[in-house]
N, C-alpha and C. Protein backbone atom coordinates (compact mmCIF):
# COMPACT_ATOMS: atom_id res chain seq x y z
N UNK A 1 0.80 -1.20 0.00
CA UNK A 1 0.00 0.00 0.00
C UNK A 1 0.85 1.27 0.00
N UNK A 2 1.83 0.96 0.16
CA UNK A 2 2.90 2.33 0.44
C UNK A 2 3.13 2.84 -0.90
N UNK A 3 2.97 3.93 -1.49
CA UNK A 3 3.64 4.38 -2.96
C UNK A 3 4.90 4.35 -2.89
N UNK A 4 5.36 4.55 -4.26
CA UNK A 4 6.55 4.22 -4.78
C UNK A 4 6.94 5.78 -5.07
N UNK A 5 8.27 5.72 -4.49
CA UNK A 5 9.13 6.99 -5.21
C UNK A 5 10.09 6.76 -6.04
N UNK A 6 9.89 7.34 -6.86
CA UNK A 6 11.46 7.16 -7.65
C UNK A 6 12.71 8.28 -7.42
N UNK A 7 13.84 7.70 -7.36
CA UNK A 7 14.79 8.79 -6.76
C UNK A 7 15.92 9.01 -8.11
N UNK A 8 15.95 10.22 -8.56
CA UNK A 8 16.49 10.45 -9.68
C UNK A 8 17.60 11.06 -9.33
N UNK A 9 18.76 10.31 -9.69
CA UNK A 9 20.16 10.85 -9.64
C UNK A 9 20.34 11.37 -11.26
N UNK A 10 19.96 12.68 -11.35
CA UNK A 10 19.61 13.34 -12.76
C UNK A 10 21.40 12.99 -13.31
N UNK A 11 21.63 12.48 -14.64
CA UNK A 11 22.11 12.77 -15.43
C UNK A 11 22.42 13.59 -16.40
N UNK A 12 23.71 13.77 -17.21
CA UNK A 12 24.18 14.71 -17.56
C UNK A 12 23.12 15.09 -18.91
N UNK A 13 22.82 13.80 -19.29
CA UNK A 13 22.23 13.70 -20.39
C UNK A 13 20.56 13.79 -20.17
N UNK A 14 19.71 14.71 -21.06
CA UNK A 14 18.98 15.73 -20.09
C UNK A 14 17.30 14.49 -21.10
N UNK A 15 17.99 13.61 -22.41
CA UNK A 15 16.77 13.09 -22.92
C UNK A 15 16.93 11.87 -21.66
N UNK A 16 17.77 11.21 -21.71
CA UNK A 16 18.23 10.10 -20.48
C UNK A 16 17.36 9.89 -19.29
N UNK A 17 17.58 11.60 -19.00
CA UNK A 17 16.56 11.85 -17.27
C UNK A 17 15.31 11.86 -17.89
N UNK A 18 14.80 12.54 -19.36
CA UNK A 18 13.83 12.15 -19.08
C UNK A 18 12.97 11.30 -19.72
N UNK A 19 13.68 10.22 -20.14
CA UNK A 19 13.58 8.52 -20.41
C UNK A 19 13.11 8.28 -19.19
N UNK A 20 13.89 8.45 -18.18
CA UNK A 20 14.18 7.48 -16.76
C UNK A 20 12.58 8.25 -16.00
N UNK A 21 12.48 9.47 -16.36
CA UNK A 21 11.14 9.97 -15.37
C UNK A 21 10.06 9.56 -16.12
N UNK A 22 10.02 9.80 -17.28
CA UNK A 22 8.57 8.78 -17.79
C UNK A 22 8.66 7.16 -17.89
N UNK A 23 9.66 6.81 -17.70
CA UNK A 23 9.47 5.11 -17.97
C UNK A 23 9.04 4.87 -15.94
N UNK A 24 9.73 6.00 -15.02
CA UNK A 24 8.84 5.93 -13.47
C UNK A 24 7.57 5.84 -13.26
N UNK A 25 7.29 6.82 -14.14
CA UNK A 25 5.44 7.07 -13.80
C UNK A 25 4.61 5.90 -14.67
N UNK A 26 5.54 5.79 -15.80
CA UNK A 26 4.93 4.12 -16.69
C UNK A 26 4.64 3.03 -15.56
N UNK A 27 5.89 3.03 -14.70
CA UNK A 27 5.88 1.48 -14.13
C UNK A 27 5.00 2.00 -12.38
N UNK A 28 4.43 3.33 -12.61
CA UNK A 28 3.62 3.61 -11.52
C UNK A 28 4.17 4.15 -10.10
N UNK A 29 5.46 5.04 -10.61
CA UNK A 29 6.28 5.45 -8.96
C UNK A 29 4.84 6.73 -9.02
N UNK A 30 4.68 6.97 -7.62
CA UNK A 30 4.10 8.36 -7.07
C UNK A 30 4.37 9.72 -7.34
N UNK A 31 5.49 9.89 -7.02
CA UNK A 31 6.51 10.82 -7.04
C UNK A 31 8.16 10.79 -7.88
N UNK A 32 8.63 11.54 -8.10
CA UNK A 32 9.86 11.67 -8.50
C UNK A 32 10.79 12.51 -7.39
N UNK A 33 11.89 11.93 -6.96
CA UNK A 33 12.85 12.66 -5.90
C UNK A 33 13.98 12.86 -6.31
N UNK A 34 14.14 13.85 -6.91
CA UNK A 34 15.61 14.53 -7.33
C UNK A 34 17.10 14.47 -6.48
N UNK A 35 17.51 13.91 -6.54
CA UNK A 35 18.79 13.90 -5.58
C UNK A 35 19.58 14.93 -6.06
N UNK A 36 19.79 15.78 -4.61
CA UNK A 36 20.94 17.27 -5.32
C UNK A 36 21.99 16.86 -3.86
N UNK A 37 21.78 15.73 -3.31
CA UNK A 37 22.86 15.75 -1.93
C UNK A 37 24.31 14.99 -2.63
N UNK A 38 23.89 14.00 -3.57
CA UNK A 38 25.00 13.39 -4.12
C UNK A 38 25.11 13.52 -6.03
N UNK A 39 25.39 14.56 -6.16
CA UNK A 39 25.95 14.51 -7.72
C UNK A 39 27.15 13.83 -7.60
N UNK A 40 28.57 13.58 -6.98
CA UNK A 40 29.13 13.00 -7.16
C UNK A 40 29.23 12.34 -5.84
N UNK A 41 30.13 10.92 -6.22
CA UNK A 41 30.24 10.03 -4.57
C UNK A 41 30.90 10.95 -3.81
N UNK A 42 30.62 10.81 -2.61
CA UNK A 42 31.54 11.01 -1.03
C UNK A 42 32.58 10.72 -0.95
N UNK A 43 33.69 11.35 -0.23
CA UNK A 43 35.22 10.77 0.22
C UNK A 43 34.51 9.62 1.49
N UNK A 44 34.87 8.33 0.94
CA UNK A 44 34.28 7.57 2.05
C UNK A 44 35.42 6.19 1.96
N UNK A 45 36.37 6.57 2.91
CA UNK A 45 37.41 5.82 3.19
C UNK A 45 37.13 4.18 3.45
N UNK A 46 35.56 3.76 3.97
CA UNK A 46 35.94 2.49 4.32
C UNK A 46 35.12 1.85 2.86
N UNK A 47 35.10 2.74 2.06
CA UNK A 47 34.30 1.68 0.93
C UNK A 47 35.96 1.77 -0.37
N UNK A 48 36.70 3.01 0.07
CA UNK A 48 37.57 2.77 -0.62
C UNK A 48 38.62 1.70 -0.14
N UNK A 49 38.57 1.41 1.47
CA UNK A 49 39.45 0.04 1.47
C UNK A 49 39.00 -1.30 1.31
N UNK A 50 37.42 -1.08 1.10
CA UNK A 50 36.55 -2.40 0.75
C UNK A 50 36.83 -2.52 -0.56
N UNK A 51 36.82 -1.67 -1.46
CA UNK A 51 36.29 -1.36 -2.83
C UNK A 51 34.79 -1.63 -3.31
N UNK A 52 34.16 -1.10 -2.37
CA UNK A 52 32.87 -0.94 -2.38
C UNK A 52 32.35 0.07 -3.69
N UNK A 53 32.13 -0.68 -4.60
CA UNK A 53 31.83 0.19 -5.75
C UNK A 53 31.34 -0.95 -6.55
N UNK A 54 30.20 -0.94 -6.67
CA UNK A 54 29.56 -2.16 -7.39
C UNK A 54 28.77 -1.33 -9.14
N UNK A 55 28.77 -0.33 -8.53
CA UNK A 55 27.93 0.37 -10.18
C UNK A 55 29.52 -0.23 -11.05
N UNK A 56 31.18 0.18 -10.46
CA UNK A 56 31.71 0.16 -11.54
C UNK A 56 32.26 -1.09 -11.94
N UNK A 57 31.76 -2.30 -11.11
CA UNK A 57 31.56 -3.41 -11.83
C UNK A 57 30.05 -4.05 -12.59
N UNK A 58 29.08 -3.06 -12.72
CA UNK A 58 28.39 -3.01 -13.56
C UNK A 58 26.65 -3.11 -12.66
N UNK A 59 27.35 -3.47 -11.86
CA UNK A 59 25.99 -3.97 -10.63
C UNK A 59 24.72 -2.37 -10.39
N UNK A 60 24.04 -2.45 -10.03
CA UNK A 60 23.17 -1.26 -9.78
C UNK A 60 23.07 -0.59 -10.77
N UNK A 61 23.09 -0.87 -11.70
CA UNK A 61 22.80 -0.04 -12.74
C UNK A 61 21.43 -0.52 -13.79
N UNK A 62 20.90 -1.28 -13.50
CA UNK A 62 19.86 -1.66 -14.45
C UNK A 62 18.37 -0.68 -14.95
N UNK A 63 18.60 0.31 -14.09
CA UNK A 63 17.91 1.25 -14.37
C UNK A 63 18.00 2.11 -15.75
N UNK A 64 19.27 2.56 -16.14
CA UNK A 64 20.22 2.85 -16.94
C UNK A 64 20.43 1.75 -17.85
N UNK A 65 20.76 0.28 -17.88
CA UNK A 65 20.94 -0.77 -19.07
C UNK A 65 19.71 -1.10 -19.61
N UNK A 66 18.72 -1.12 -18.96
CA UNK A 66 17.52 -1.05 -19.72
C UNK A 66 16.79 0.12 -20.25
N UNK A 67 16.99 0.94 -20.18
CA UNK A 67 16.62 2.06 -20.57
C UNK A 67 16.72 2.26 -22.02
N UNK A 68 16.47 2.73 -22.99
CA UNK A 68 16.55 2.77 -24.17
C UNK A 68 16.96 3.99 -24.91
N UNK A 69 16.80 4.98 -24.40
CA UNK A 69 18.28 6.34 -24.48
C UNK A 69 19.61 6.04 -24.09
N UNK A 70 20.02 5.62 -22.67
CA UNK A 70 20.92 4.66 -22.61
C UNK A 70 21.81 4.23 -23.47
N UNK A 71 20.89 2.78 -23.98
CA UNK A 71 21.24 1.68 -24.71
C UNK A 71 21.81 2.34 -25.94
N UNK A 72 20.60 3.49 -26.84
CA UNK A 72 20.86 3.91 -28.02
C UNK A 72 22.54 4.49 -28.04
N UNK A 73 23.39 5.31 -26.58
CA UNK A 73 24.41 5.40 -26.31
C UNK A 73 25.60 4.36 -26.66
N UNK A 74 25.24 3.21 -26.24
CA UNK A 74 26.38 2.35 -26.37
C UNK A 74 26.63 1.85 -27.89
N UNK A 75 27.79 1.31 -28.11
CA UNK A 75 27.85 1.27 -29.14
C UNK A 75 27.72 -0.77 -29.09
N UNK A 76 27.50 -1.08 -28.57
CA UNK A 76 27.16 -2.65 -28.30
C UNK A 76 26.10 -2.79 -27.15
N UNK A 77 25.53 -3.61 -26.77
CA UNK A 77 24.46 -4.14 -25.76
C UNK A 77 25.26 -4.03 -24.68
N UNK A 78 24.82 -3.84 -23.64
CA UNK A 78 25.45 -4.18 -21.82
C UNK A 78 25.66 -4.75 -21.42
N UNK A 79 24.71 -6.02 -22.04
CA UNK A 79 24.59 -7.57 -22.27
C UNK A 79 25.96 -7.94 -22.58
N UNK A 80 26.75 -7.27 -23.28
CA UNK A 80 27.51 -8.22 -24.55
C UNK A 80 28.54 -7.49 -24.19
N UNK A 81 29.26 -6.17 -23.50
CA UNK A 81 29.84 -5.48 -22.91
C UNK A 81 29.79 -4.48 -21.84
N UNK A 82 29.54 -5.29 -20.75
CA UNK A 82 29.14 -4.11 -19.06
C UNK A 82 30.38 -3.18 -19.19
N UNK A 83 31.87 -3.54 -19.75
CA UNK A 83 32.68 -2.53 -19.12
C UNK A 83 32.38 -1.20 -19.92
N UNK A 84 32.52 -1.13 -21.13
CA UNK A 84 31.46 0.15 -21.73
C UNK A 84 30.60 0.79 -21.22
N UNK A 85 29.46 -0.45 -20.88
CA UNK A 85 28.28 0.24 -20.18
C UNK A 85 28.54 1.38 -19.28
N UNK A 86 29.08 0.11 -17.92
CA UNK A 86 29.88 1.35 -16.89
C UNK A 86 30.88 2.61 -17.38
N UNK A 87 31.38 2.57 -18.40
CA UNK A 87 32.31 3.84 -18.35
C UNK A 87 30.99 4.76 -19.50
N UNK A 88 30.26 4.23 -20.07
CA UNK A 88 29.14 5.33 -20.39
C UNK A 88 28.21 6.08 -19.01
N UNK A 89 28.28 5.10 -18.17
CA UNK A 89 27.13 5.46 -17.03
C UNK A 89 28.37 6.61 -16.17
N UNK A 90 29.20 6.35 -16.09
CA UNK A 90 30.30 7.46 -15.94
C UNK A 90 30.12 8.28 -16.10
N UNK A 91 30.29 8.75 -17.45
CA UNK A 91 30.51 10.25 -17.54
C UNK A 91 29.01 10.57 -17.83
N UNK A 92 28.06 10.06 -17.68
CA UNK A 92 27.03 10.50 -17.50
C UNK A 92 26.14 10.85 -15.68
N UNK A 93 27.36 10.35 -15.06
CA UNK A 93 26.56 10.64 -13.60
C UNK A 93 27.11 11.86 -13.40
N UNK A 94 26.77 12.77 -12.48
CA UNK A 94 27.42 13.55 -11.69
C UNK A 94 26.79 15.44 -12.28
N UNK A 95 26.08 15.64 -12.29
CA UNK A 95 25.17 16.75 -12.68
C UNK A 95 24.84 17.52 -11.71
N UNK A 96 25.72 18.23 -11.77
CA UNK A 96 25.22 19.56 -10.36
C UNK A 96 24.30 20.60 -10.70
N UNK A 97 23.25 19.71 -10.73
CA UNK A 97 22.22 20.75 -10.65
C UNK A 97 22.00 22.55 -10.28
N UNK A 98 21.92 23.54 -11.13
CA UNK A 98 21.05 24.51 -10.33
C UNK A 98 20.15 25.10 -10.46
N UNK A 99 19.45 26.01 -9.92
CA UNK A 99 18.33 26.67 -9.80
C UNK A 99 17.61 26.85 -11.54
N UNK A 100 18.52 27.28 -12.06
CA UNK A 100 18.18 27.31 -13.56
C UNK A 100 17.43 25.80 -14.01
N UNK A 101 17.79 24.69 -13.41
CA UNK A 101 17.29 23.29 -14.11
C UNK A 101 15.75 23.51 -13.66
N UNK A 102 15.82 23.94 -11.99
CA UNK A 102 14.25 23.40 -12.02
C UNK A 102 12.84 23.66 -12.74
N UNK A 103 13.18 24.45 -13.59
CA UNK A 103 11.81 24.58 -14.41
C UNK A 103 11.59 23.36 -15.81
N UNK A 104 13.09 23.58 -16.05
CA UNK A 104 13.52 22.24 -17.23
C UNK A 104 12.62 20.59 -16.12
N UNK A 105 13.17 20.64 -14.79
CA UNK A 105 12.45 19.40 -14.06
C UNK A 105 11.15 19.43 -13.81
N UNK A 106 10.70 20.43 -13.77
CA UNK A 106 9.47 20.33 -13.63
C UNK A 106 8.67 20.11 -15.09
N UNK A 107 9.19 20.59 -16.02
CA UNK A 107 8.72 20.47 -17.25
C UNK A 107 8.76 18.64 -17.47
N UNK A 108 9.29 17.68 -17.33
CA UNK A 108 9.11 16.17 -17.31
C UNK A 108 8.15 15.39 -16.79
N UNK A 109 7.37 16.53 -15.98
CA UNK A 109 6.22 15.21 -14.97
C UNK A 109 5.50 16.16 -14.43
N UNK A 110 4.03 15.42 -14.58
CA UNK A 110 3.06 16.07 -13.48
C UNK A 110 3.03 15.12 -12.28
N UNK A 111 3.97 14.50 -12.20
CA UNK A 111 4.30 13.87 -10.92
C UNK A 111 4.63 14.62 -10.01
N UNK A 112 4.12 14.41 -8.33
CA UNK A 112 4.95 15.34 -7.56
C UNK A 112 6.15 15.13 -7.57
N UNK A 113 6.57 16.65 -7.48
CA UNK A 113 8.52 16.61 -7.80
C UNK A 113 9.01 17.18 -6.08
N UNK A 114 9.78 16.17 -5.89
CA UNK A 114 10.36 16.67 -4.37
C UNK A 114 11.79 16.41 -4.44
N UNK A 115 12.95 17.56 -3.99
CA UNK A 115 14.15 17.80 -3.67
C UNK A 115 14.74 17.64 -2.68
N UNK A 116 15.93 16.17 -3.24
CA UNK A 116 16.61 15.40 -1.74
C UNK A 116 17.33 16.23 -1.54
N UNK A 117 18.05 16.69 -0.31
CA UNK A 117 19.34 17.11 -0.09
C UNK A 117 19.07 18.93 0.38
N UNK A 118 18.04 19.64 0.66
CA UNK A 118 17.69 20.78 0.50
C UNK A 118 17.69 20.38 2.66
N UNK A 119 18.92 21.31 3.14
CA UNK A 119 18.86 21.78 4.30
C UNK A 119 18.66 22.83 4.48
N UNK A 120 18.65 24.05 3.74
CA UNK A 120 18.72 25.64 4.22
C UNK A 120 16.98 25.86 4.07
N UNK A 121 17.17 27.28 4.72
CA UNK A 121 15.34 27.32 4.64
C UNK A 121 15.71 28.24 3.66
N UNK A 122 16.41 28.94 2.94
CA UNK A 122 16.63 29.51 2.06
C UNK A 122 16.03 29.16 0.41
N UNK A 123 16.87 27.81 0.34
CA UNK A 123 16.78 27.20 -0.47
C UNK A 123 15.10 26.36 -0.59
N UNK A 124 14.91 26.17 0.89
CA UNK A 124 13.21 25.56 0.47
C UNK A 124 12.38 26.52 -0.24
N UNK A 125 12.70 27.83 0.46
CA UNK A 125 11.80 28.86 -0.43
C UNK A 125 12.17 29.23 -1.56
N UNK A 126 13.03 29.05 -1.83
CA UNK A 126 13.24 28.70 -3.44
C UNK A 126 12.85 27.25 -4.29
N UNK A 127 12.84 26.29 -3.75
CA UNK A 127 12.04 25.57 -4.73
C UNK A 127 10.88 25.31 -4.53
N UNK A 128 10.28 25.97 -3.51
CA UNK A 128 8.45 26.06 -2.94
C UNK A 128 8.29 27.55 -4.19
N UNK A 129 8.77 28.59 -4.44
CA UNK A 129 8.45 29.06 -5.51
C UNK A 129 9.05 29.02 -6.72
N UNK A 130 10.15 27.65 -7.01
CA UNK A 130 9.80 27.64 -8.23
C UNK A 130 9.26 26.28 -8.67
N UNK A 131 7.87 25.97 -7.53
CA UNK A 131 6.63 24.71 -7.90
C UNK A 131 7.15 23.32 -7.61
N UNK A 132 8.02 23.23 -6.47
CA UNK A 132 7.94 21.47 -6.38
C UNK A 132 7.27 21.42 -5.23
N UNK A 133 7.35 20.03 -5.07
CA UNK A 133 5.66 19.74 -4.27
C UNK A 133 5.89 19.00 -2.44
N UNK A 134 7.58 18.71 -2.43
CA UNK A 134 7.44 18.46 -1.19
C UNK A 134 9.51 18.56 -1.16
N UNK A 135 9.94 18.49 0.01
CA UNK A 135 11.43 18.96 0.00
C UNK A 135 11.68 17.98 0.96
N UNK A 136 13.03 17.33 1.07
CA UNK A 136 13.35 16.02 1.12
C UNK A 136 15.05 16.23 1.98
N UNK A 137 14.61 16.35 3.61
CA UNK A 137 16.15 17.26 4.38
C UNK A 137 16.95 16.28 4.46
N UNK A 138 17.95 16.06 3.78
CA UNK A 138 18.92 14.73 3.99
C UNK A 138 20.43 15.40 3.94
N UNK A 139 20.78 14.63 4.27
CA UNK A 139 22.30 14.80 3.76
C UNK A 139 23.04 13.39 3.56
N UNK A 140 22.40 12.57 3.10
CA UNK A 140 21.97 11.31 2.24
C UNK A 140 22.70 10.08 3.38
N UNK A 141 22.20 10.26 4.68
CA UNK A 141 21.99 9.42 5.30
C UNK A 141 23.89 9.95 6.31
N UNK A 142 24.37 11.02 5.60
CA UNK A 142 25.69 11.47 6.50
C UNK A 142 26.53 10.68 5.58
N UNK A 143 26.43 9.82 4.70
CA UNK A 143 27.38 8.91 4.19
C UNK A 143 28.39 10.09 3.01
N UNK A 144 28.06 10.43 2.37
CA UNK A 144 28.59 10.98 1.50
C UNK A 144 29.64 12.61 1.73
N UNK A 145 28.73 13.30 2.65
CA UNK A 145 29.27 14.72 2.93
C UNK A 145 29.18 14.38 4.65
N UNK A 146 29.91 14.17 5.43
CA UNK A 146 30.05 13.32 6.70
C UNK A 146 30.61 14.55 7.19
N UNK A 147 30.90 16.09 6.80
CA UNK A 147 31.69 16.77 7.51
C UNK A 147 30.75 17.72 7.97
N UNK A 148 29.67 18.00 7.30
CA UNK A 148 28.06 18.54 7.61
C UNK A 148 27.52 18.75 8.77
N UNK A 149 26.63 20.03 8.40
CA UNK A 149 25.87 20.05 9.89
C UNK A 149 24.63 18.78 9.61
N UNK A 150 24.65 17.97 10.98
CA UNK A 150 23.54 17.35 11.20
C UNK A 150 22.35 17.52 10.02
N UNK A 151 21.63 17.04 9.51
CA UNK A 151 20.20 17.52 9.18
C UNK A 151 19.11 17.47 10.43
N UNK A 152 19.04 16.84 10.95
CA UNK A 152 18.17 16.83 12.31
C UNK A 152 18.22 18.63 12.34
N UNK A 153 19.40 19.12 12.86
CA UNK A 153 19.85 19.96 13.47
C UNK A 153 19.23 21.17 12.51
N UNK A 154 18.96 21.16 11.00
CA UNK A 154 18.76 21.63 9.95
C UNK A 154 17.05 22.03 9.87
N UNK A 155 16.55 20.53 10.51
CA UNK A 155 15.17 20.25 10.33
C UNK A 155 14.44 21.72 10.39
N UNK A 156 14.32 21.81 11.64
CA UNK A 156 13.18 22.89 12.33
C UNK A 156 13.17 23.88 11.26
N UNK A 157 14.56 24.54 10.70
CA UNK A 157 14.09 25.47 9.92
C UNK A 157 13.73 25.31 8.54
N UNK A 158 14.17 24.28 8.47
CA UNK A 158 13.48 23.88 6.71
C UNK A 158 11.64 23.18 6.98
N UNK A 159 11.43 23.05 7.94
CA UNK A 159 10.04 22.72 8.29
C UNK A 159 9.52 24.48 7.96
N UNK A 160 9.95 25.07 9.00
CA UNK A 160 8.89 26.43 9.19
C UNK A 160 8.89 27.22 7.48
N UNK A 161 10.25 26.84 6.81
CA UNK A 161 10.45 27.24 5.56
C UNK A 161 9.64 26.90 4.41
N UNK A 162 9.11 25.76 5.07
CA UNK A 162 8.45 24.97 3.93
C UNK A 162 6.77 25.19 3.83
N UNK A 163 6.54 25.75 5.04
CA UNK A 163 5.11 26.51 5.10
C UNK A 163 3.63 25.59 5.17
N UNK A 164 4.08 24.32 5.56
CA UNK A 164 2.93 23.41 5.09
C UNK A 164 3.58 22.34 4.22
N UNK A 165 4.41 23.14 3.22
CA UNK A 165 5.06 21.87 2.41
C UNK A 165 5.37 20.58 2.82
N UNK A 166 5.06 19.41 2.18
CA UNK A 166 5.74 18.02 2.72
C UNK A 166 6.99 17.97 3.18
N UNK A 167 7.62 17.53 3.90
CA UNK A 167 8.68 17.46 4.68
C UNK A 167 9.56 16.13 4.92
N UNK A 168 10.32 15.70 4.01
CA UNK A 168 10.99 14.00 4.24
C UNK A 168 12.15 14.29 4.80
N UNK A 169 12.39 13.23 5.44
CA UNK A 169 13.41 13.38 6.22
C UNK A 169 14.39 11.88 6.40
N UNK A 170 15.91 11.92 6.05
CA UNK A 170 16.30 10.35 6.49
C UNK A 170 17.79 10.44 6.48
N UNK A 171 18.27 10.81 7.72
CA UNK A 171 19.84 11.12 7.73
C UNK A 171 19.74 11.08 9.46
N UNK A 172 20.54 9.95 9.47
CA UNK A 172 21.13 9.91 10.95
C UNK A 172 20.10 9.17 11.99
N UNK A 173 18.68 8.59 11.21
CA UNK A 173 18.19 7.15 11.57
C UNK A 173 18.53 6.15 12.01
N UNK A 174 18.86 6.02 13.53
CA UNK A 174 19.38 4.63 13.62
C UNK A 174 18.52 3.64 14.55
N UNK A 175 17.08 4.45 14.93
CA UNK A 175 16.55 3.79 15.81
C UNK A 175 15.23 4.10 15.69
N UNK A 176 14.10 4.13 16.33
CA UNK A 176 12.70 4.25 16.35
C UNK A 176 12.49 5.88 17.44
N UNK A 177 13.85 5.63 18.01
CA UNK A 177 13.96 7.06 18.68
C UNK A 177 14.05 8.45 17.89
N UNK A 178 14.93 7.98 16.61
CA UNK A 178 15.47 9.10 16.05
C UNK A 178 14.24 9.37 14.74
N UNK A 179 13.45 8.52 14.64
CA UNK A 179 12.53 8.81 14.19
C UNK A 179 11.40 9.81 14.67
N UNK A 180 11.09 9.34 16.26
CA UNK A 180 10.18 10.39 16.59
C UNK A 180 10.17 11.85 16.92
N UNK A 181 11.96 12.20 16.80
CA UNK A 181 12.81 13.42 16.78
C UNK A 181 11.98 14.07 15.76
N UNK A 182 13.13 13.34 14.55
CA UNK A 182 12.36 13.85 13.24
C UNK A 182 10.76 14.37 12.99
N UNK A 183 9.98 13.44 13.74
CA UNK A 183 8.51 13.75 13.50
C UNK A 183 8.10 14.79 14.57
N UNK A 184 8.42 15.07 15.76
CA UNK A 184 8.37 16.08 16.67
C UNK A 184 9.42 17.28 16.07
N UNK A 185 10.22 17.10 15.20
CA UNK A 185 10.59 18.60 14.39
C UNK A 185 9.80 18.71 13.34
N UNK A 186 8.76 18.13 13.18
CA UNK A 186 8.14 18.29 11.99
C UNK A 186 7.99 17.77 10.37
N UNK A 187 8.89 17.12 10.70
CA UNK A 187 9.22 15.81 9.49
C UNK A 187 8.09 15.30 8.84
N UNK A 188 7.39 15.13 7.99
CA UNK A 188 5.93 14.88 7.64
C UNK A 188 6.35 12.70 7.90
């Protein structure tokens, strides 16, 4: 019963993203969630002594190999060559979004559009007027930008910022406690 979000790590390639946002609402996500906390990975020392990186052995990516903008990219199947694949999905990740895109994002979907990674109340009132539909306070769980203020700590004012606006919240979750934080700052 729970809807589906889809979480869009927008690409560089702007038909790509929006392959990937209408083939979401095809397969019935709710919403679309823009990720602006991670355009590129985190300095994250214990996945670099793991080698925790599975997209660049081809893994997590099927979103992207099936896709058919994508595909039209490669010059062979993904099937028939992943290491291509991955070095196409490369230089296609990492899109630092700004203020200028969001009308281009909103133009892809009458889906509600909600923005991961938005801590300032500054910034909520900027994408509450330029039309997205709910704002999303992360700092993508602390994993990536680990040198950050808290989002908890962030919350209260991106709540009062948001005026009513929906309010998601998921950074620094580790218990049923830190949940009811979140929802007593206002976390929808």
């Amino acid at each position: 019963d729970t809807p589906g979000f889809f979480q869009l790590y927008t690409p560089t390639d702007r038909d790509l993203a929006a392959s990937l946002v209408s083939r979401a609402k095809a397969a019935g996500y709710k919403a679309i969630i823009v990720t602006l906390d991670t355009w590129i990975p985190g300095w994250r020392p214990r996945d670099l002594a793991a080698s925790n990186f599975p997209q660049l052995r081809g893994h997590c990516l099927a979103n992207y190999t099936s896709d058919p903008v994508f595909r039209a990219l490669l010059a062979e199947p993904p099937e028939q060559n992943k290491q291509a694949a991955v070095l196409q999905w490369v230089q296609l990740f990492g899109n630092p979004l700004s203020w200028d895109d969001l009308p281009w994002l909103r133009s892809l979907t009458d889906l509600p559009l909600v923005l991961k990674g938005i801590c300032h109340p500054g910034d909520v009132r900027r994408a509450r007027d330029g039309g997205v539909d709910g704002i999303y306070c992360s700092t993508h769980g602390g994993r990536q930008a680990n040198g950050g203020l808290p989002a908890i700590d962030c919350l209260p004012g991106v709540v009062e910022a948001a005026e009513g606006m929906p309010v998601l919240f998921d950074s620094g979750i580790r218990s049923g406690a830190d949940i009811i934080k979140a929802v007593a700052l206002g976390a929808t």
